[in-house]
Protein backbone atom coordinates (compact mmCIF):
# COMPACT_ATOMS: atom_id res chain seq x y z
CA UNK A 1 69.61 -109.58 -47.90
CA UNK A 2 65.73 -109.20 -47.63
CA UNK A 3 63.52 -111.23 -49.15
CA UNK A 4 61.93 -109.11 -52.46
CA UNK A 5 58.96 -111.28 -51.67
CA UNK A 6 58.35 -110.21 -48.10
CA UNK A 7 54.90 -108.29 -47.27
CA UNK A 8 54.03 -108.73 -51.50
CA UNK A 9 50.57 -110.20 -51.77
CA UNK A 10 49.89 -112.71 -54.59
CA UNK A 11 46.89 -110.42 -55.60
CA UNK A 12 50.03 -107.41 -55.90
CA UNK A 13 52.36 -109.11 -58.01
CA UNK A 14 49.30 -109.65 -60.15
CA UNK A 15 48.45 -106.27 -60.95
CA UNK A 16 52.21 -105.22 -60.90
CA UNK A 17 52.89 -107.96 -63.51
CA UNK A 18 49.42 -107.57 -65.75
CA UNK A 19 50.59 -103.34 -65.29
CA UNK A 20 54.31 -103.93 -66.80
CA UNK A 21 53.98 -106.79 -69.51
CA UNK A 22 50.09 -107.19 -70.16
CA UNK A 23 48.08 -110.49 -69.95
CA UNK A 24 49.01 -111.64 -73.28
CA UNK A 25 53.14 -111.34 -72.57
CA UNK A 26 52.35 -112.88 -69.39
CA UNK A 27 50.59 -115.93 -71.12
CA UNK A 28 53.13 -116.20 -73.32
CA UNK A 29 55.35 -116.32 -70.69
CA UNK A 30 53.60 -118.69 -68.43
CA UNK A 31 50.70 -120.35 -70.41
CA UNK A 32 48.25 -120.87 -68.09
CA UNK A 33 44.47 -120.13 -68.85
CA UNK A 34 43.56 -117.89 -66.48
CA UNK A 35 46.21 -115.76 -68.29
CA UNK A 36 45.31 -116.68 -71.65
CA UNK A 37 41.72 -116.74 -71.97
CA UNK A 38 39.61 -113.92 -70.90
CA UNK A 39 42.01 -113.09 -67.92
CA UNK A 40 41.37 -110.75 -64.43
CA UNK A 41 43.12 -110.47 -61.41
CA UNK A 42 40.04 -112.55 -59.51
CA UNK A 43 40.23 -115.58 -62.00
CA UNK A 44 43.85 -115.57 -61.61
CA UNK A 45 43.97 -115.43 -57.82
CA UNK A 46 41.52 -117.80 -57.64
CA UNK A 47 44.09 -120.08 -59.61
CA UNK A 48 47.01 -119.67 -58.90
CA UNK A 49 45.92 -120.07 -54.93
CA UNK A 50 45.02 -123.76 -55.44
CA UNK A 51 47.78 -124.62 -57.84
CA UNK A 52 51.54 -124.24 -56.04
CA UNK A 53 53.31 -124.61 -59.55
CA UNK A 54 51.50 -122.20 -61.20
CA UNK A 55 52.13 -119.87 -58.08
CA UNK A 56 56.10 -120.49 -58.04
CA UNK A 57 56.19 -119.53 -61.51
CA UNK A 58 53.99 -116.16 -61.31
CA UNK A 59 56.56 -115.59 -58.06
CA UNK A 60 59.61 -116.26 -60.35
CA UNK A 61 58.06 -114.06 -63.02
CA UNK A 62 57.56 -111.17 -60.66
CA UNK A 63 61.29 -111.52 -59.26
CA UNK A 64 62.89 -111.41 -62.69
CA UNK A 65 60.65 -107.93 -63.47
CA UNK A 66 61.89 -106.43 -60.24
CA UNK A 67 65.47 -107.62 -61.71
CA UNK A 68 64.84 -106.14 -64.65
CA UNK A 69 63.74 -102.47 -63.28
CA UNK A 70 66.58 -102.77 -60.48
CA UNK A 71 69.09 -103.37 -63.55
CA UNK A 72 67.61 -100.43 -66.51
CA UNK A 73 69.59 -97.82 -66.56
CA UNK A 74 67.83 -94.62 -65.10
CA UNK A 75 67.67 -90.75 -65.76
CA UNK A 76 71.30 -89.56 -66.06
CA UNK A 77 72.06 -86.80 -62.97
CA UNK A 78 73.74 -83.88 -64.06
């Protein structure tokens, strides 16, 4: 099986993640401040690249959204 994280830049699952649930779900789901107060994808790189926890959980976050659109059901073919 391939790794869903292979090739994915930290700076992509950003705007994937901020594009899907917003900043504010985001910082609800992970309360960090760079998501919570006045938040951008340059704050949050900035971040997230010096803090390994914070990273892991933005990287667990992006693998449950790409769970969650593998697993909603699509169109119906006729």
């Amino acid at each position: 099986m391939a790794d869903p994280l292979h090739g994915v830049t930290l700076e992509m699952m950003l705007v994937r993640l901020e594009r899907h649930y917003g900043w504010q779900a985001m910082g609800e789901a992970i309360p960090i401040r760079c998501f919570t107060h006045d938040p951008s994808v340059k704050s949050s790189l900035t971040f997230l690249r010096r803090t390994p926890w914070a990273r892991k959980k933005v990287e667990a976050l992006y693998l449950a959204m790409l769970h969650e659109l593998d697993t909603a059901p699509g169109p119906t073919r006729s």
